[in-house]
C-alpha atoms as a PDB file:
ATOM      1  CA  UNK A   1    -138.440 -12.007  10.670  1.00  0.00           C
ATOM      2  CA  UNK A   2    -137.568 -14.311  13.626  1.00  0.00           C
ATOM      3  CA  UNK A   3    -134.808 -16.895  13.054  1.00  0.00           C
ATOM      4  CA  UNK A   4    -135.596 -20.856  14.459  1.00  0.00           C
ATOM      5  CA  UNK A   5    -132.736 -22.765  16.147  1.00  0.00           C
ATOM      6  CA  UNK A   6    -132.651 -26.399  16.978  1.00  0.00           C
ATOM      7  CA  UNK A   7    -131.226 -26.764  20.398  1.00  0.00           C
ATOM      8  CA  UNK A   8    -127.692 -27.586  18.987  1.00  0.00           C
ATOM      9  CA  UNK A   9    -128.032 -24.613  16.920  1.00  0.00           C
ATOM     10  CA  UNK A  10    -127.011 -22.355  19.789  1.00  0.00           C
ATOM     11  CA  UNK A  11    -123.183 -20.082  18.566  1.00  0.00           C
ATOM     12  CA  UNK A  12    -120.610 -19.949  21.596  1.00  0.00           C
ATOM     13  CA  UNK A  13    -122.019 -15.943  21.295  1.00  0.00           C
ATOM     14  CA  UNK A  14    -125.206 -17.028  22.329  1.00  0.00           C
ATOM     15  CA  UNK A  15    -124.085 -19.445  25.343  1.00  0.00           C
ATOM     16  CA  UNK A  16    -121.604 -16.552  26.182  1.00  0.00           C
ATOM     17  CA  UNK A  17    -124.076 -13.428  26.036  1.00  0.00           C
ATOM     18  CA  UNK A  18    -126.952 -15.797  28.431  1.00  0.00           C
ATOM     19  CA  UNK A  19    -124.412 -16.878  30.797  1.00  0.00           C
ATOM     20  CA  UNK A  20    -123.117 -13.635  31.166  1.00  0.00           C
ATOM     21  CA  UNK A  21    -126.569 -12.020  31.585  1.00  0.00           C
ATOM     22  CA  UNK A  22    -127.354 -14.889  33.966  1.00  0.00           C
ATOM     23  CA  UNK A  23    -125.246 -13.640  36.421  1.00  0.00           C
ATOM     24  CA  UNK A  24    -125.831  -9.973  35.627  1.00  0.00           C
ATOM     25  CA  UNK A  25    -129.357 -10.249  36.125  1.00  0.00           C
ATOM     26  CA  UNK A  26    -129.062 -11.604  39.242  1.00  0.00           C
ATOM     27  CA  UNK A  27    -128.988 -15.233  38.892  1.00  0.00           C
ATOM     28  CA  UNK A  28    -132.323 -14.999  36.516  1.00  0.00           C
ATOM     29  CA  UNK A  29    -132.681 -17.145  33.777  1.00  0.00           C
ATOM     30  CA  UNK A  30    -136.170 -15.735  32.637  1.00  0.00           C
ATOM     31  CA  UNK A  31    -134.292 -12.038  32.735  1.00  0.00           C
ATOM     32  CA  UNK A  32    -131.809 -13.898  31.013  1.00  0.00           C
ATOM     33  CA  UNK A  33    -133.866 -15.439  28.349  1.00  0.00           C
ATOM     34  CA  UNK A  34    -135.456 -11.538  27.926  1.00  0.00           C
ATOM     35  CA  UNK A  35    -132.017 -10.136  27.445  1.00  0.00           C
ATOM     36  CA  UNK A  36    -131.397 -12.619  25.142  1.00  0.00           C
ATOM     37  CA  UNK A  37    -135.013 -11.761  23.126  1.00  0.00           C
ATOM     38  CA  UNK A  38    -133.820  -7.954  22.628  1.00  0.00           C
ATOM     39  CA  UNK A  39    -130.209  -8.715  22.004  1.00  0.00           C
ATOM     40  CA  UNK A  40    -130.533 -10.876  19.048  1.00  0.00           C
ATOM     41  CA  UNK A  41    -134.199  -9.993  17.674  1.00  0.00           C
ATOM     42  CA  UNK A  42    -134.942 -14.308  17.875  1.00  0.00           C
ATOM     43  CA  UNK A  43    -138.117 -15.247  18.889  1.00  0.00           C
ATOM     44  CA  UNK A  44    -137.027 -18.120  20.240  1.00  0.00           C
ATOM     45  CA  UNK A  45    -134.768 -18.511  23.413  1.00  0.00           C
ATOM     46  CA  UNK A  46    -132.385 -21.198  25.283  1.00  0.00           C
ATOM     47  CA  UNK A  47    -134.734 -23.318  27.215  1.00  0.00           C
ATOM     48  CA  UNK A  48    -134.537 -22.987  30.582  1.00  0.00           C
ATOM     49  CA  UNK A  49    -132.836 -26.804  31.087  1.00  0.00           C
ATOM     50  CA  UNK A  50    -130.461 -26.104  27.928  1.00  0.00           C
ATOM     51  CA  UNK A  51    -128.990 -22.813  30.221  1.00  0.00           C
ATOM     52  CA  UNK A  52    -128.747 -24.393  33.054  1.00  0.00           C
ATOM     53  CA  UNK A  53    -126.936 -27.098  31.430  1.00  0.00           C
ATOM     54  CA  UNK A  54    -124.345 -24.462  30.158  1.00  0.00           C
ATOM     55  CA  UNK A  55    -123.992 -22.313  34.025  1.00  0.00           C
ATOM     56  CA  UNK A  56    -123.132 -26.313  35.197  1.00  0.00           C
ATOM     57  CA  UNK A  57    -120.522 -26.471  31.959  1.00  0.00           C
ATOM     58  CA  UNK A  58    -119.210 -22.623  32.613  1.00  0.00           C
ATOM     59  CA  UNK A  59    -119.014 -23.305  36.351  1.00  0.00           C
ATOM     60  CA  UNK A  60    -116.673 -26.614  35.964  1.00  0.00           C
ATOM     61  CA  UNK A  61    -114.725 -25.708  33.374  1.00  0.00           C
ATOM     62  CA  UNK A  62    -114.546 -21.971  32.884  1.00  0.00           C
ATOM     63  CA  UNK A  63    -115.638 -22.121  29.199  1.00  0.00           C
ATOM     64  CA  UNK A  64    -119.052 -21.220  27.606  1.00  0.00           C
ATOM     65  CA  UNK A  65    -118.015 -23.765  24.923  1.00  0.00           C
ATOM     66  CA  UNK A  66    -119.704 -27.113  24.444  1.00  0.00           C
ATOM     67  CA  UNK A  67    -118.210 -30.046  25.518  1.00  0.00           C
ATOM     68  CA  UNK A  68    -117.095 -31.291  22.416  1.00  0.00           C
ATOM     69  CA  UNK A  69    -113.392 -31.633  21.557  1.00  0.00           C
ATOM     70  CA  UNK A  70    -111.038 -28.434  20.191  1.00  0.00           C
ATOM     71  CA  UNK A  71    -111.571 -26.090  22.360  1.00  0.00           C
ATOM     72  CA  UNK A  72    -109.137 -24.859  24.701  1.00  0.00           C
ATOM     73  CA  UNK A  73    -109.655 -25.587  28.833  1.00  0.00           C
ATOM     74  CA  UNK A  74    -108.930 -22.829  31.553  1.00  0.00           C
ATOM     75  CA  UNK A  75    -105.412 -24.326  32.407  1.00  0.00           C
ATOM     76  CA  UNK A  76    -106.630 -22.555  35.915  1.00  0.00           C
ATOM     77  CA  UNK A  77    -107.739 -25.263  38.601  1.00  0.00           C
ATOM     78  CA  UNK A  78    -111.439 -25.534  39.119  1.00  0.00           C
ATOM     79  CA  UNK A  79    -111.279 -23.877  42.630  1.00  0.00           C
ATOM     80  CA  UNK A  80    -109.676 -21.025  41.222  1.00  0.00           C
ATOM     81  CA  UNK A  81    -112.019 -21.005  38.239  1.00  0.00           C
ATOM     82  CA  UNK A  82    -115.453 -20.870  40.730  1.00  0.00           C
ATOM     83  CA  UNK A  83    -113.878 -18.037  42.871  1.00  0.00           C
ATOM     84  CA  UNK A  84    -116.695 -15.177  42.746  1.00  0.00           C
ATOM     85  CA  UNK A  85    -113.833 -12.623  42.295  1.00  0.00           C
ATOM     86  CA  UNK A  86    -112.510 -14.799  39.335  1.00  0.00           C
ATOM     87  CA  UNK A  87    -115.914 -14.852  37.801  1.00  0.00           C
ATOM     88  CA  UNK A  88    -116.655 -11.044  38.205  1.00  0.00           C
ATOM     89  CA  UNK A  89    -113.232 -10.411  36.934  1.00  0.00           C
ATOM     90  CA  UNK A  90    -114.056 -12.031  33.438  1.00  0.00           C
ATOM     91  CA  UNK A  91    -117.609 -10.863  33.234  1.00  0.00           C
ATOM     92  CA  UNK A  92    -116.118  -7.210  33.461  1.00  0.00           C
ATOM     93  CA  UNK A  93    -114.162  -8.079  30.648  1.00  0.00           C
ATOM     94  CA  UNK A  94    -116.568  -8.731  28.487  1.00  0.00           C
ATOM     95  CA  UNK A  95    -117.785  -6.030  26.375  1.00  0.00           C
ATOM     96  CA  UNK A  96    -121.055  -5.203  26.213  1.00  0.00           C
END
């Protein structure tokens, strides 16, 4: 049976596993969203603003995290952060 999430409902997992197929897909979000579908069996998916809300997050800061307070910032400068061999580096590092 599907599970429903409101849109603040969404587990770092989730923000990190659609990022991370985001740029694995190409730069898709609708591959993205499918990934997303089969990974964790939920009907429902990240809307399309919601994502790219989280790429503009995970592009400034280097976290998938929200915004709000208690969660630890690169200590890497934002320039070194956006570099792609930075970003490939910790996508690779993810497992799968």
């Amino acid at each position: 049976m599907p599970v429903a999430f409101g849109m603040d409902q969404w587990t770092g997992v989730h923000r990190a596993f659609v990022i991370r197929a985001y740029y694995k897909s190409n730069d898709s979000i609708s591959t993205a969203q499918r990934l997303f579908k089969k990974q964790f069996s939920i009907y429902q998916t990240p809307p399309t603003n919601v994502i790219k809300s989280w790429l503009r997050h995970f592009e400034s800061t280097g976290s998938s995290q929200g915004g709000c307070g208690g969660y630890a910032r690169s200590s890497l400068p934002v320039s070194a952060v956006l570099r792609p061999t930075n970003l490939l580096y910790h996508l690779q590092s993810v497992p799968e």
